[in-house]
N, C-alpha and C. Protein backbone atom coordinates (compact mmCIF):
# COMPACT_ATOMS: atom_id res chain seq x y z
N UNK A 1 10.08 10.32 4.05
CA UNK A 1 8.74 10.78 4.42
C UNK A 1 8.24 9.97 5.61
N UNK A 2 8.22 10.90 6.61
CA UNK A 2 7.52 10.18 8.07
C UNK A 2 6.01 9.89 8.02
N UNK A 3 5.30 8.80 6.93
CA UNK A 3 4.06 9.12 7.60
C UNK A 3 3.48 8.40 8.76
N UNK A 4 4.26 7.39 9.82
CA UNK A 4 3.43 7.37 10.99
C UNK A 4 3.28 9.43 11.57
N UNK A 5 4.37 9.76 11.19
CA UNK A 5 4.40 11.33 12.02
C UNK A 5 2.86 12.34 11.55
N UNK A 6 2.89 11.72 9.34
CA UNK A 6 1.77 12.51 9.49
C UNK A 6 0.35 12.35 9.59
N UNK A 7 0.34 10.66 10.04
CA UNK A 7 -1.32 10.17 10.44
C UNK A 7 -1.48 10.61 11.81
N UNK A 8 -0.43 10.62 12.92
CA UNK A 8 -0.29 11.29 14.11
C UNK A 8 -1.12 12.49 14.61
N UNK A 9 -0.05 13.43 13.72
CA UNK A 9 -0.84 14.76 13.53
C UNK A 9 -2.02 15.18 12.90
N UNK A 10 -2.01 14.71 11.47
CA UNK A 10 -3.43 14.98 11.05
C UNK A 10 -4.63 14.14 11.81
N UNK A 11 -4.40 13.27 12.67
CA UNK A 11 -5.65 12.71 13.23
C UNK A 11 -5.78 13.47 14.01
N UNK A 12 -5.35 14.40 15.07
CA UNK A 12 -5.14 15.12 16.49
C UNK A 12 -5.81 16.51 15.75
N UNK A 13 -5.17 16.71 14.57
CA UNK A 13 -5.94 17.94 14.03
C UNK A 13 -6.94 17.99 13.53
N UNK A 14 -7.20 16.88 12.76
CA UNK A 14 -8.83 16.82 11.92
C UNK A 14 -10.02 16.33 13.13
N UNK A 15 -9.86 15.62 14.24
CA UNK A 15 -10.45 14.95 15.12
C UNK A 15 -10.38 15.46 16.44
N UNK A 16 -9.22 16.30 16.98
CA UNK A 16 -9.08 17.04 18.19
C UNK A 16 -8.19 16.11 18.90
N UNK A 17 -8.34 16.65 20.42
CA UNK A 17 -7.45 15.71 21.37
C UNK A 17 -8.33 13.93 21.34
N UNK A 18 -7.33 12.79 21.54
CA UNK A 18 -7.40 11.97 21.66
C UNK A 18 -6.26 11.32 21.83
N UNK A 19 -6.52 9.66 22.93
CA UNK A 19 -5.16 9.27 23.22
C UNK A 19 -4.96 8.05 22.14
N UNK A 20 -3.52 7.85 22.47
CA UNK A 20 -2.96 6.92 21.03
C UNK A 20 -3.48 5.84 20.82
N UNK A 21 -4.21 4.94 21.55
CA UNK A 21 -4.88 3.61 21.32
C UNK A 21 -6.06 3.90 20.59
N UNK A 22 -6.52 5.47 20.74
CA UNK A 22 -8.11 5.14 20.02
C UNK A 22 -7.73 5.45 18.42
N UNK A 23 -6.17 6.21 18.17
CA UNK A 23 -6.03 6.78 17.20
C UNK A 23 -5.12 5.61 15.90
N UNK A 24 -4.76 4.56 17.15
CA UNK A 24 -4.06 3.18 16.32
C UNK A 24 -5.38 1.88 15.64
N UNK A 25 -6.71 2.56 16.35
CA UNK A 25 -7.52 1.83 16.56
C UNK A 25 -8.02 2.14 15.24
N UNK A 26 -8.40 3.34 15.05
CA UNK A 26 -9.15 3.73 13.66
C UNK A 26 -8.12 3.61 12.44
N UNK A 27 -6.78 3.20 12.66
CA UNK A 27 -5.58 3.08 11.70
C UNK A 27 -6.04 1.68 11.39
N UNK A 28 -6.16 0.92 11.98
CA UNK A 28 -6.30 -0.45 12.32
C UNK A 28 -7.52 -1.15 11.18
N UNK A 29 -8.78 -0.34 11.83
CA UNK A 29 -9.82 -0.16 11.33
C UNK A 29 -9.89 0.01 9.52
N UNK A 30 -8.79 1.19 9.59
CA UNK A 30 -8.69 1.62 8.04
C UNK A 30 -8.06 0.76 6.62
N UNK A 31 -6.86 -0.25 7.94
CA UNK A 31 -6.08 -1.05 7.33
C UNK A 31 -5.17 0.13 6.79
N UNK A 32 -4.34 0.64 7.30
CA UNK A 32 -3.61 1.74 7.16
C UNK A 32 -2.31 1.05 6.58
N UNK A 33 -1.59 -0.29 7.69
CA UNK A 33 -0.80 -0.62 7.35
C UNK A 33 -0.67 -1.25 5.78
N UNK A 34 -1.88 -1.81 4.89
CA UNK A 34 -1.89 -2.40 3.90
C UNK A 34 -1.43 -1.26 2.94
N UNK A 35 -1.91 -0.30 2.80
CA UNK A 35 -1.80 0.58 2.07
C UNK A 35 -1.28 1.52 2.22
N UNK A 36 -0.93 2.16 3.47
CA UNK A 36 -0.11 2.94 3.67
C UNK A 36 1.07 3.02 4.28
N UNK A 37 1.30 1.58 4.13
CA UNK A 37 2.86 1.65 4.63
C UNK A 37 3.03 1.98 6.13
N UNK A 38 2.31 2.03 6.87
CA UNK A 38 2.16 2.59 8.58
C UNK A 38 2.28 1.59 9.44
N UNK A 39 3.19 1.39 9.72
CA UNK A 39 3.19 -0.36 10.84
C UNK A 39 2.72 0.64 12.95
N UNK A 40 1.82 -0.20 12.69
CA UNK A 40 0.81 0.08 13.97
C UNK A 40 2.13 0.11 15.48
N UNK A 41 2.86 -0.71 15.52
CA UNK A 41 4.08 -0.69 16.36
C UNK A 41 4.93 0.60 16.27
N UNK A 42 5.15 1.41 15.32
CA UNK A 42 5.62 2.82 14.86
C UNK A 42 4.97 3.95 15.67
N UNK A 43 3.46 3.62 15.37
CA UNK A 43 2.72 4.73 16.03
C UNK A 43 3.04 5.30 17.73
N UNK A 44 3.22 4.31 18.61
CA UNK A 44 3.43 5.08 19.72
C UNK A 44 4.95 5.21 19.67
N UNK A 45 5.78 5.31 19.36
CA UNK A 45 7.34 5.69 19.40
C UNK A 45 6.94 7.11 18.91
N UNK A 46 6.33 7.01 17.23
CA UNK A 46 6.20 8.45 17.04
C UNK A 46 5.81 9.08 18.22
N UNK A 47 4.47 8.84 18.89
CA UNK A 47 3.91 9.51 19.74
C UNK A 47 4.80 10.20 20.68
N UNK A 48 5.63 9.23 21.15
CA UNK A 48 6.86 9.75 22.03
C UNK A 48 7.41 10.93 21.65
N UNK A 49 7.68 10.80 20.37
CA UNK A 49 9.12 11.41 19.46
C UNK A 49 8.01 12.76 19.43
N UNK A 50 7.14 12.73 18.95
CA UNK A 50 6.14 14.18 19.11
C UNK A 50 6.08 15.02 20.08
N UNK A 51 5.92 13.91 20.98
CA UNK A 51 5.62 14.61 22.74
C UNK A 51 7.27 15.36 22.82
N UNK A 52 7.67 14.64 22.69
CA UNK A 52 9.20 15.23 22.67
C UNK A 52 9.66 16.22 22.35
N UNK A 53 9.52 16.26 20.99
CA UNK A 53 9.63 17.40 20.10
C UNK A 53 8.41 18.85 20.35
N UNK A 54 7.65 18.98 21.11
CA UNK A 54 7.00 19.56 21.75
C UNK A 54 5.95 19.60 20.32
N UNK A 55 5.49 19.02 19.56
CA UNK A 55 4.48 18.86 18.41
C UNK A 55 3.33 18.55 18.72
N UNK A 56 3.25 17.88 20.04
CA UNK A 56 1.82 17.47 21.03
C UNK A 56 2.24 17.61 22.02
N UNK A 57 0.83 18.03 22.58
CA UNK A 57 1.05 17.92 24.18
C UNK A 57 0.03 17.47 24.82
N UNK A 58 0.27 16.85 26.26
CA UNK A 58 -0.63 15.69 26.88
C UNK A 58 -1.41 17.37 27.58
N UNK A 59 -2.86 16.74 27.29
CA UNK A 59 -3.66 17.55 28.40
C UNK A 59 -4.35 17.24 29.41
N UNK A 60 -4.52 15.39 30.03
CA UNK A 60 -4.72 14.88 30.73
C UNK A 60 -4.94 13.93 30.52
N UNK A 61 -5.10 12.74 31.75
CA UNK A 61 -5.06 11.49 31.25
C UNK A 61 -6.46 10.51 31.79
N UNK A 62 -7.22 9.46 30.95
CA UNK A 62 -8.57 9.16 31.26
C UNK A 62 -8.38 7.79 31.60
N UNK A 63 -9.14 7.39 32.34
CA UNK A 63 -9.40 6.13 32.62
C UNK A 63 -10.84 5.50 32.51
N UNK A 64 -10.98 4.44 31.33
CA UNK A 64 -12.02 3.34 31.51
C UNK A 64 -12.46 2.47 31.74
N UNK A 65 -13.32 2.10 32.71
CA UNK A 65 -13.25 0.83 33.54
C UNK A 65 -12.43 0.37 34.01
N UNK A 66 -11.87 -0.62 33.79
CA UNK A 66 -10.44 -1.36 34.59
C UNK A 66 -9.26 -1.21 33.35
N UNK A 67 -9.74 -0.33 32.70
CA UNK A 67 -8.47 -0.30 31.43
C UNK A 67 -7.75 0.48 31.91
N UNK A 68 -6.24 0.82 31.71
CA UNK A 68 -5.06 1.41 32.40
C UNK A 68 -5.13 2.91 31.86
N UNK A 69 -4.92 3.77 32.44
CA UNK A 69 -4.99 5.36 32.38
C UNK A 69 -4.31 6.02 31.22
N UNK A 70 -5.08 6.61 29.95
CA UNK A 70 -4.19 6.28 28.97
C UNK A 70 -4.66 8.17 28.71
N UNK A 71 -3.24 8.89 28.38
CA UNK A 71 -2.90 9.82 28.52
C UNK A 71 -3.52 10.56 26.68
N UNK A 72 -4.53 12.18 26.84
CA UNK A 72 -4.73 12.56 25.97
C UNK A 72 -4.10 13.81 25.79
N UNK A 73 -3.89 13.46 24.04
CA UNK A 73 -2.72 14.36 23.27
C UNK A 73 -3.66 15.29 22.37
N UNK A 74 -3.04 17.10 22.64
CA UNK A 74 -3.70 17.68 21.43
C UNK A 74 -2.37 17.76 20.63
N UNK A 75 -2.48 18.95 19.70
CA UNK A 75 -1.41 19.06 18.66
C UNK A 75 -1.25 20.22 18.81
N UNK A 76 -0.03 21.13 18.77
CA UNK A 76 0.67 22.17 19.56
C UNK A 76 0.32 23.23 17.92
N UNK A 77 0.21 24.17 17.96
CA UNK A 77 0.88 25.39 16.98
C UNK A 77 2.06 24.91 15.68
N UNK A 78 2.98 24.53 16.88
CA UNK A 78 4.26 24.00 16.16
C UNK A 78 4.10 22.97 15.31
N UNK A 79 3.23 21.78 16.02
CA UNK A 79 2.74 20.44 15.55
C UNK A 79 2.11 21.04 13.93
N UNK A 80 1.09 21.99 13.94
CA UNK A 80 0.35 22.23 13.10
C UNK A 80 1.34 22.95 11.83
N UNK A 81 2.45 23.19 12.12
CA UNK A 81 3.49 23.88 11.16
C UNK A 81 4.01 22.59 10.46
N UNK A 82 4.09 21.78 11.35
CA UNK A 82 5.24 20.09 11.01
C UNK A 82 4.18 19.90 10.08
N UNK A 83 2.86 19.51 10.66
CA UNK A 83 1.83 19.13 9.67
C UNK A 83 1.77 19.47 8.15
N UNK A 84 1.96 20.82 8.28
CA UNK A 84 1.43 21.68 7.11
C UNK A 84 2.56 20.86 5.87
N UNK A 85 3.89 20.92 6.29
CA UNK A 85 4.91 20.73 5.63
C UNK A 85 4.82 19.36 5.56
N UNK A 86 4.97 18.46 5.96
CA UNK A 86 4.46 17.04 5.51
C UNK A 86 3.42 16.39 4.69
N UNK A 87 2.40 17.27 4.58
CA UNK A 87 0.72 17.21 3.63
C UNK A 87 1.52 17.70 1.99
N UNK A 88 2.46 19.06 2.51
CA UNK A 88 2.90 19.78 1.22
C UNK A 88 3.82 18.52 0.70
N UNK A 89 4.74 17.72 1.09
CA UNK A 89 5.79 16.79 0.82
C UNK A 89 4.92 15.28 0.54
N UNK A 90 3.65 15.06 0.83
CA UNK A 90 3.14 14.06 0.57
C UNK A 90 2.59 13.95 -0.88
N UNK A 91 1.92 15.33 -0.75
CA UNK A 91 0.99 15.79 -1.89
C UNK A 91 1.77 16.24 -3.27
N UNK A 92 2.74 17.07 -3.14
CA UNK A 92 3.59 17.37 -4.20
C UNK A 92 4.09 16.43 -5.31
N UNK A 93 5.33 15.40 -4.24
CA UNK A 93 5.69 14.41 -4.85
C UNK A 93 4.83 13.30 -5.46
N UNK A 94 5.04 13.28 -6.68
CA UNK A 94 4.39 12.66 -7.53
C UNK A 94 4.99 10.67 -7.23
N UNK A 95 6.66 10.57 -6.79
CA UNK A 95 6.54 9.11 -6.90
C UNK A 95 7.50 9.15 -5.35
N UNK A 96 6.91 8.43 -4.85
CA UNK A 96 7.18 8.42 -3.27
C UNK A 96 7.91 6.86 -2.65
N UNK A 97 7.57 5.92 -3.25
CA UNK A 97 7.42 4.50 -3.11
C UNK A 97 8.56 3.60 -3.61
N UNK A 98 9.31 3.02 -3.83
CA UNK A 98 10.37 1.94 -4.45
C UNK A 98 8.97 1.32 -5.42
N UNK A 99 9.63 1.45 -6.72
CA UNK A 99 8.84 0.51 -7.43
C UNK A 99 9.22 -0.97 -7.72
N UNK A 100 8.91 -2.34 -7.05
CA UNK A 100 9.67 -3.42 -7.10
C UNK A 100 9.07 -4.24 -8.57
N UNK A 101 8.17 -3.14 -8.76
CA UNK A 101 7.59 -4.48 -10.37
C UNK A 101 8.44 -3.91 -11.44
N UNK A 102 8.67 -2.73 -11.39
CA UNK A 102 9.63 -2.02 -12.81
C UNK A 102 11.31 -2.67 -12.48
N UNK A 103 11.16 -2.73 -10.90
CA UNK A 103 12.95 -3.11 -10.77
C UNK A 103 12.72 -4.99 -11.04
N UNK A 104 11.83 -5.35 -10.40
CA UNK A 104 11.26 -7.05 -11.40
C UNK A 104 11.78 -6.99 -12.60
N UNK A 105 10.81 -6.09 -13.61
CA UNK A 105 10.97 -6.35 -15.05
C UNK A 105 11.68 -5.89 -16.02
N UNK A 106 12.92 -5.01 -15.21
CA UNK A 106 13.97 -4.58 -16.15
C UNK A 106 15.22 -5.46 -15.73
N UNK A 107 15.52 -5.64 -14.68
CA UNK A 107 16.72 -6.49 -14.08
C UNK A 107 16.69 -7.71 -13.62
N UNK A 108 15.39 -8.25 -13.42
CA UNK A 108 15.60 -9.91 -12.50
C UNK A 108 14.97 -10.42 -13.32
N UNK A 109 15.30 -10.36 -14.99
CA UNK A 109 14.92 -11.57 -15.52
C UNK A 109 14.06 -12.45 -15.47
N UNK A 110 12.62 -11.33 -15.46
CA UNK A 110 11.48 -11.82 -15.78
C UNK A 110 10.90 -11.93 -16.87
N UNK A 111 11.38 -11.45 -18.30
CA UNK A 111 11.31 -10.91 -19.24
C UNK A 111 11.95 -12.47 -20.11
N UNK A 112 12.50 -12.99 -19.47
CA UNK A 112 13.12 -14.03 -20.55
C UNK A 112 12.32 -15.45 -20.28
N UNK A 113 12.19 -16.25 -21.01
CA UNK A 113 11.71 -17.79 -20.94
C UNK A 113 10.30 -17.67 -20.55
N UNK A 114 9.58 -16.80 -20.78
CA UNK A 114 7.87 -16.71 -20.28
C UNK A 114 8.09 -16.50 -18.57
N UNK A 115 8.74 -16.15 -18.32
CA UNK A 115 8.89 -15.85 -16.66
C UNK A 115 7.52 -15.10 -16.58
N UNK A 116 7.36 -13.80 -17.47
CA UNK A 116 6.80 -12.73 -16.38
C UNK A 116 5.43 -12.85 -16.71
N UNK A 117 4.79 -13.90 -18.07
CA UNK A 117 3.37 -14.13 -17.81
C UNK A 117 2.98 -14.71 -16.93
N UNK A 118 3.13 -15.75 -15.76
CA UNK A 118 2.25 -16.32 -14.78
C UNK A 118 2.62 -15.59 -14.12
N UNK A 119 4.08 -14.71 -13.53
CA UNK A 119 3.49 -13.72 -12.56
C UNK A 119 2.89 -13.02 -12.79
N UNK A 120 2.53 -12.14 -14.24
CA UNK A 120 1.64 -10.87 -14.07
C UNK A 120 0.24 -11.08 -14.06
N UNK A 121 -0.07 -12.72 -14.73
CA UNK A 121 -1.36 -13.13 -14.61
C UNK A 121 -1.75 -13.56 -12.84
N UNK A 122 -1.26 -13.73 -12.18
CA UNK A 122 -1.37 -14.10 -10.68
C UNK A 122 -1.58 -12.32 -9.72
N UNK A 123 -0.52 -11.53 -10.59
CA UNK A 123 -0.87 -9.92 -10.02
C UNK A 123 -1.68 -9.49 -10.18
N UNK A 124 -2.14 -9.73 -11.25
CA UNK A 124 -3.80 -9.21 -12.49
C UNK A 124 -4.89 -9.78 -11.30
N UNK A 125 -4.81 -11.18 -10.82
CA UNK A 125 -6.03 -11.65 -10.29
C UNK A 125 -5.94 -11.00 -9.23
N UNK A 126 -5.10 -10.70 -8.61
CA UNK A 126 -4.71 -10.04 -6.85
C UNK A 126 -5.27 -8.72 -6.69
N UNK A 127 -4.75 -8.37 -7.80
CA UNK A 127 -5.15 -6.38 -7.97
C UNK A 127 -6.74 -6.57 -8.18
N UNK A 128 -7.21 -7.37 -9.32
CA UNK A 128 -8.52 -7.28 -9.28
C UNK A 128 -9.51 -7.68 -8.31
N UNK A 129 -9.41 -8.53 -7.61
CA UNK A 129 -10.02 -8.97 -6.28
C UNK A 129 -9.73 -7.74 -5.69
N UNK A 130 -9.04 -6.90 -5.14
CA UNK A 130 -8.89 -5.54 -4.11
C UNK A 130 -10.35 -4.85 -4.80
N UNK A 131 -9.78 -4.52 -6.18
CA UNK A 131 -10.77 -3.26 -6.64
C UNK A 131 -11.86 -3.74 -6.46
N UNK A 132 -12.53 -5.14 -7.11
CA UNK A 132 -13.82 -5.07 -6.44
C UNK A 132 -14.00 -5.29 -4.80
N UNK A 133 -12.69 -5.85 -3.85
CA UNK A 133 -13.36 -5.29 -2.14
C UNK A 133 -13.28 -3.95 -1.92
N UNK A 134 -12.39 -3.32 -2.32
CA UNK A 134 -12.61 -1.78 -2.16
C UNK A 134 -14.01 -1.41 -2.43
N UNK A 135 -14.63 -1.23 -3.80
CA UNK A 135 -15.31 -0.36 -4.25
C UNK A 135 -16.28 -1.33 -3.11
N UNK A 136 -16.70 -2.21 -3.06
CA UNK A 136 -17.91 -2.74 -2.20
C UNK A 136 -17.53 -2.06 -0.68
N UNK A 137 -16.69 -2.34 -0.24
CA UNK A 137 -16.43 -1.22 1.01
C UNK A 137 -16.70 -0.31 0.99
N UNK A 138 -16.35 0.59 0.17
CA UNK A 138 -17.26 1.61 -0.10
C UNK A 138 -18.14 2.06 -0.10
N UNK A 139 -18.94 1.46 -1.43
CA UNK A 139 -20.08 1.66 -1.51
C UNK A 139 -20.88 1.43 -0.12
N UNK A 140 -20.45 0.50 0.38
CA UNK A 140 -21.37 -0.37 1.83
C UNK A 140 -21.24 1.32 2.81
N UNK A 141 -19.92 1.81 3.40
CA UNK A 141 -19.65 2.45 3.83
C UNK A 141 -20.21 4.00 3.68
N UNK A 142 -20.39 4.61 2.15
CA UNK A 142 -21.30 5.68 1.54
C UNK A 142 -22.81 5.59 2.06
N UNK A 143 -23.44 3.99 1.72
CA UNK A 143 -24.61 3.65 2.27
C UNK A 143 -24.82 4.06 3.55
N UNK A 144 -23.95 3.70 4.74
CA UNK A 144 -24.02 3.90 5.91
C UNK A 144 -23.87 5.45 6.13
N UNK A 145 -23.37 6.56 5.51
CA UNK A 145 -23.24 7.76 5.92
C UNK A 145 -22.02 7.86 7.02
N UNK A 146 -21.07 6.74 6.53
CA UNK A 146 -19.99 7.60 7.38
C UNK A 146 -18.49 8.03 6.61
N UNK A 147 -18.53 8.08 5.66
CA UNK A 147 -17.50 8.91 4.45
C UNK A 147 -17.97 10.18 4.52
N UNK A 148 -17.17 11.26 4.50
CA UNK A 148 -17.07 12.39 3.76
C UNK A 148 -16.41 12.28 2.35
N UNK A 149 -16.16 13.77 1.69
CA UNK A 149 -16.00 13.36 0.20
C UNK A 149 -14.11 12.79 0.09
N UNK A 150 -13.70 13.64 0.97
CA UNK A 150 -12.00 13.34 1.29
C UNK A 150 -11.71 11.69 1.39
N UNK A 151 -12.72 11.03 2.24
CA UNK A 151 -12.76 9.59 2.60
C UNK A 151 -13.23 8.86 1.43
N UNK A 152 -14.26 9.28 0.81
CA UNK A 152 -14.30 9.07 -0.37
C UNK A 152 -13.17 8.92 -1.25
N UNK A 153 -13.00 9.75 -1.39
CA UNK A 153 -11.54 10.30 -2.80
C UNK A 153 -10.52 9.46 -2.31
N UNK A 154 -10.23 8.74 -0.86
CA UNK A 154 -8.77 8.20 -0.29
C UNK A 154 -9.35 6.36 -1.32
N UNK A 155 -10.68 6.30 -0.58
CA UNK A 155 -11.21 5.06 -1.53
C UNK A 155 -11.04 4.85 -3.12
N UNK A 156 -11.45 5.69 -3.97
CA UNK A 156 -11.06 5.74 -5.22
C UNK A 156 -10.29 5.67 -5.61
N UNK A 157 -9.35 6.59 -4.81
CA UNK A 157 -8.04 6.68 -5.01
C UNK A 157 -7.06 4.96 -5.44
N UNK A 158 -7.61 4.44 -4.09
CA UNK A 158 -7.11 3.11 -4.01
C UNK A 158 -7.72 1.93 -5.33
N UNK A 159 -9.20 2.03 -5.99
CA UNK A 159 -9.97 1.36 -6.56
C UNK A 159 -9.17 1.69 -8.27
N UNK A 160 -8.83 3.23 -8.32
CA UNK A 160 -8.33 3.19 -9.23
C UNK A 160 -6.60 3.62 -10.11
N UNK A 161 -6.44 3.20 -8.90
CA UNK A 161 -4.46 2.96 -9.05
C UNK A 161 -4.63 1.80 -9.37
N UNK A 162 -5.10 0.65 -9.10
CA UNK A 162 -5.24 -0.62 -8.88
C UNK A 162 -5.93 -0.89 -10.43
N UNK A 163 -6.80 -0.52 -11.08
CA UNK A 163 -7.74 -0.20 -11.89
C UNK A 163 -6.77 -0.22 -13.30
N UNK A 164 -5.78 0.90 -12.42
CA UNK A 164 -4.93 1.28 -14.01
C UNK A 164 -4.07 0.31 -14.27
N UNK A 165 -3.64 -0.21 -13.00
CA UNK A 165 -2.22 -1.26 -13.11
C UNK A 165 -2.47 -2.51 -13.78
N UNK A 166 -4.05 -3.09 -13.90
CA UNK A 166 -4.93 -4.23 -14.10
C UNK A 166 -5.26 -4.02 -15.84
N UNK A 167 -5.25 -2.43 -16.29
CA UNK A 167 -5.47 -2.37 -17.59
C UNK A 167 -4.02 -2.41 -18.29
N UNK A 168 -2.81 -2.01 -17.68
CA UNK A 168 -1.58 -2.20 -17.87
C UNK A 168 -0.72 -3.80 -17.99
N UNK A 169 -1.43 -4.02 -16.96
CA UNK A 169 -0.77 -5.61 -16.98
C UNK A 169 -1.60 -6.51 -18.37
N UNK A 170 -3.01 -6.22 -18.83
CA UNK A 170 -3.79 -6.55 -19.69
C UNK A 170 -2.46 -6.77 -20.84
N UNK A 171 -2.71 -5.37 -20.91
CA UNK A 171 -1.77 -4.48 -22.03
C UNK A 171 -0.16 -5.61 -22.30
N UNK A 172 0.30 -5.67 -20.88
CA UNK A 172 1.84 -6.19 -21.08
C UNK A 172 1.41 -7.50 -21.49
N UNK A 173 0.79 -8.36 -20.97
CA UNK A 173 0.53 -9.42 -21.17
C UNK A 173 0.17 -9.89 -23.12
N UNK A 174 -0.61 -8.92 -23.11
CA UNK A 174 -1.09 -8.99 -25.17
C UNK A 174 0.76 -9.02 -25.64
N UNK A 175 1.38 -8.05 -25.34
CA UNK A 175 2.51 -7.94 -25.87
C UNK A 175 3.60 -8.79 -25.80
N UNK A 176 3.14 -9.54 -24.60
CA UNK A 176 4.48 -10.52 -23.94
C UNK A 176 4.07 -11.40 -25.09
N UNK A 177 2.95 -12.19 -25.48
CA UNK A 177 2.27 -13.21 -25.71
C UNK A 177 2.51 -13.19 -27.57
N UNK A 178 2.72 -11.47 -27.96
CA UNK A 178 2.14 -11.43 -29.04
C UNK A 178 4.22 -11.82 -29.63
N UNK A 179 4.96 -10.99 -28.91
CA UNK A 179 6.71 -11.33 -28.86
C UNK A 179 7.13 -12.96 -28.74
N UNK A 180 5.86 -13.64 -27.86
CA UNK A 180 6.80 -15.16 -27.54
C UNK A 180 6.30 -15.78 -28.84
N UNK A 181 5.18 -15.35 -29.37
CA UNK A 181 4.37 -16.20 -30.42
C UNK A 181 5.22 -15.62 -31.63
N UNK A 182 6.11 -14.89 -31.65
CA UNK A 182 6.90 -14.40 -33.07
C UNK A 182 7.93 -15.08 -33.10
N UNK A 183 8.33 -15.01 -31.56
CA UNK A 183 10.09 -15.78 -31.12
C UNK A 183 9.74 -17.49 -31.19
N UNK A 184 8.42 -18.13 -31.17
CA UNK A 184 7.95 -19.26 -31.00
C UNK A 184 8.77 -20.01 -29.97
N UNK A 185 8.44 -18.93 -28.75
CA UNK A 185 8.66 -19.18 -27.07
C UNK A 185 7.07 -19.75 -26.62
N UNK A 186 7.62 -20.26 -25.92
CA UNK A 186 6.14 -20.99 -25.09
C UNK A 186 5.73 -20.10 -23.62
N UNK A 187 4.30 -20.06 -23.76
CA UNK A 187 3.39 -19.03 -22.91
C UNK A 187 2.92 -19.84 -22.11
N UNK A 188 1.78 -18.91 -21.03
CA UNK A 188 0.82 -19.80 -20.40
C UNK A 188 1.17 -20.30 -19.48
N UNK A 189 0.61 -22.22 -19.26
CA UNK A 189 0.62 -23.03 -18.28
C UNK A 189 2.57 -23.30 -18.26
N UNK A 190 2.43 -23.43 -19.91
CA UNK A 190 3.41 -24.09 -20.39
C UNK A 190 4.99 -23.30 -19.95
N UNK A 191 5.07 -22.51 -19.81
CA UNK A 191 6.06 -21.35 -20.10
C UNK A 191 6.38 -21.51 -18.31
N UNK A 192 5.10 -21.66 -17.43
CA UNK A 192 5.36 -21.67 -16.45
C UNK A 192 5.83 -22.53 -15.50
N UNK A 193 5.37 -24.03 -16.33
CA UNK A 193 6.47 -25.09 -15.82
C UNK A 193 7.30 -25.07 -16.62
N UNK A 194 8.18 -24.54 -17.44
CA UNK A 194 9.34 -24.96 -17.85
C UNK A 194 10.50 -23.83 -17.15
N UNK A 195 9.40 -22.93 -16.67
CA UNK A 195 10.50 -21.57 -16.35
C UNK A 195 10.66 -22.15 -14.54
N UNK A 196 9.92 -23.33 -13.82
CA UNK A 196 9.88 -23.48 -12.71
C UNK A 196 10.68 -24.57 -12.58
N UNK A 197 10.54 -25.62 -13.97
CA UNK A 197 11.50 -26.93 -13.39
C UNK A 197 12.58 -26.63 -14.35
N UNK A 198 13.02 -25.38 -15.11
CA UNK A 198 14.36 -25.44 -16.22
C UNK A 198 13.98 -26.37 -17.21
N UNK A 199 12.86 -26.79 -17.93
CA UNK A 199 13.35 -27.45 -18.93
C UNK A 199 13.55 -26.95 -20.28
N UNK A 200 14.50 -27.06 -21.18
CA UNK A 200 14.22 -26.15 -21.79
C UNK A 200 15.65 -25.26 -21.67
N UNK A 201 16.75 -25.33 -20.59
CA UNK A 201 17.55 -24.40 -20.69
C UNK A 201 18.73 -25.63 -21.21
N UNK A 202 18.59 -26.46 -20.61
CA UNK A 202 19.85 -26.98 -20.97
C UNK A 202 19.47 -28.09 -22.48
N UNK A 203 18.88 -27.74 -23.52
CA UNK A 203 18.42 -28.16 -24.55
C UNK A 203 19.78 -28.21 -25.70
N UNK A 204 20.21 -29.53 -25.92
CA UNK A 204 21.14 -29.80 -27.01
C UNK A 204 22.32 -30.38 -26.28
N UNK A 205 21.96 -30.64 -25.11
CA UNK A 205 23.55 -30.91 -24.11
C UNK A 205 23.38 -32.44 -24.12
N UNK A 206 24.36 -33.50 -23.84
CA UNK A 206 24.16 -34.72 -24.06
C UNK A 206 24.10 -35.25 -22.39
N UNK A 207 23.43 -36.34 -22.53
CA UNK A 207 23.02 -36.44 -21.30
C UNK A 207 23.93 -37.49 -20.11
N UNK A 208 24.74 -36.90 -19.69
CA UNK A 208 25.84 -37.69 -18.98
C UNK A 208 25.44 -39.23 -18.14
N UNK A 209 26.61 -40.07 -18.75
CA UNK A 209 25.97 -41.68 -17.89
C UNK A 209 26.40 -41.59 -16.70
C-alpha cells in the first residue's frame, strides 16, 4: 500500500491544485509521519513518479518573494481513478501494518521471567500520554473551527485505537501478575531487575573459584 501516493492525490483532490512544499507542509503540520507511516523525504519522489505516470499534471509554476519557483500540480482523471482504488484498498483492509507487539509476545520471549510486565507497563504509560495529547489537540483544534467531521473522526480514530490497546494491556497485565503469583515468579520492580541483570537464571550452579 502506497500511501505517500495516496496523501498525494487525495490532497490535490480534496484541496485542488497546489505545489509539493505546501502539501509536505500540512503533512508535517499533521505529524503524518508519526502515525501514518509517510516519511516527508518520500513525498516528492512520489510527486515525480505521479507526474510521470501522467496522475498529475503541472499547470504552472509560482514564485514567492526570493523563494525558488515551485511548480503547481492538479490531479488528472486518471489520477482520480488511482485514487479511487487506493481509498477502496486502504479502507477495506481491515489489518494493514506488521504487528511487532503480537510478534514480541509470542516469539521473543517476553512471556518468560516477568519480561513482559515492565515493558507493557512503560507501553501503557506511552499510549496513555498520546490519548490524552490527542484528545486535547483536538478538542483545542474543534474550539478553533478548523476540523471538519472527517478530521474529526481521523482524531478519534487515533484517541481510540490507543484507548483500546491501554484497556488491553490493563487486562494482560492482571493476567501476567495473576500466572506469576500462582507460578510464585517475581513481578514488578523486581522481575525487572532480575530479567535485566539474569539473576535468577543461573540458580543452583556452584560458583566457580
Amino acid at each position: 500500500m502506497n500511501l505517500s501516493r495516496l496523501l498525494l492525490l487525495g490532497a490535490l483532490d480534496r484541496h485542488g491544485p497546489r505545489h509539493g512544499h505546501r502539501i509536505r507542509r500540512a503533512a508535517e503540520q499533521a505529524n503524518v509521519t508519526a502515525w501514518g507511516g509517510v516519511t516527508m523525504g518520500a513525498l516528492y519522489r512520489e510527486m515525480r513518479a505521479l507526474d510521470a505516470e501522467g496522475l498529475i499534471a503541472a499547470l504552472r509554476t509560482e514564485t514567492e518573494g526570493r523563494r525558488p519557483a515551485r511548480t503547481i500540480y492538479e490531479i488528472t482523471p486518471e489520477g482520480r481513478r488511482e485514487l479511487a482504488i487506493l481509498r477502496e484498498q486502504a479502507l477495506a483492509e481491515p489489518r494493514q501494518a506488521p504487528d511487532a507487539v503480537s510478534v514480541a509476545l509470542a516469539f521473543g520471549g517476553v512471556g518468560e521471567g516477568g519480561v513482559a510486565l515492565p515493558l507493557l507497563r512503560a507501553r501503557r504509560d506511552v499510549l496513555q500520554r498520546e490519548v490524552e495529547g490527542i484528545a486535547s489537540e483536538r478538542a483545542r483544534l474543534v474550539g478553533e473551527g478548523v476540523l471538519g467531521a472527517v478530521d474529526v473522526a481521523v482524531f478519534r480514530r487515533g484517541e481510540l485505537l490507543r484507548a483500546a490497546e491501554v484497556a488491553w494491556i490493563d487486562e494482560t497485565i492482571l493476567a501476567l501478575e495473576a500466572d506469576a503469583k500462582h507460578r510464585g515468579a517475581p513481578t514488578g520492580k523486581r522481575a525487572a531487575k532480575q530479567s535485566s541483570s539474569g539473576v535468577g537464571k543461573g540458580k543452583g550452579r556452584k560458583r566457580s573459584s
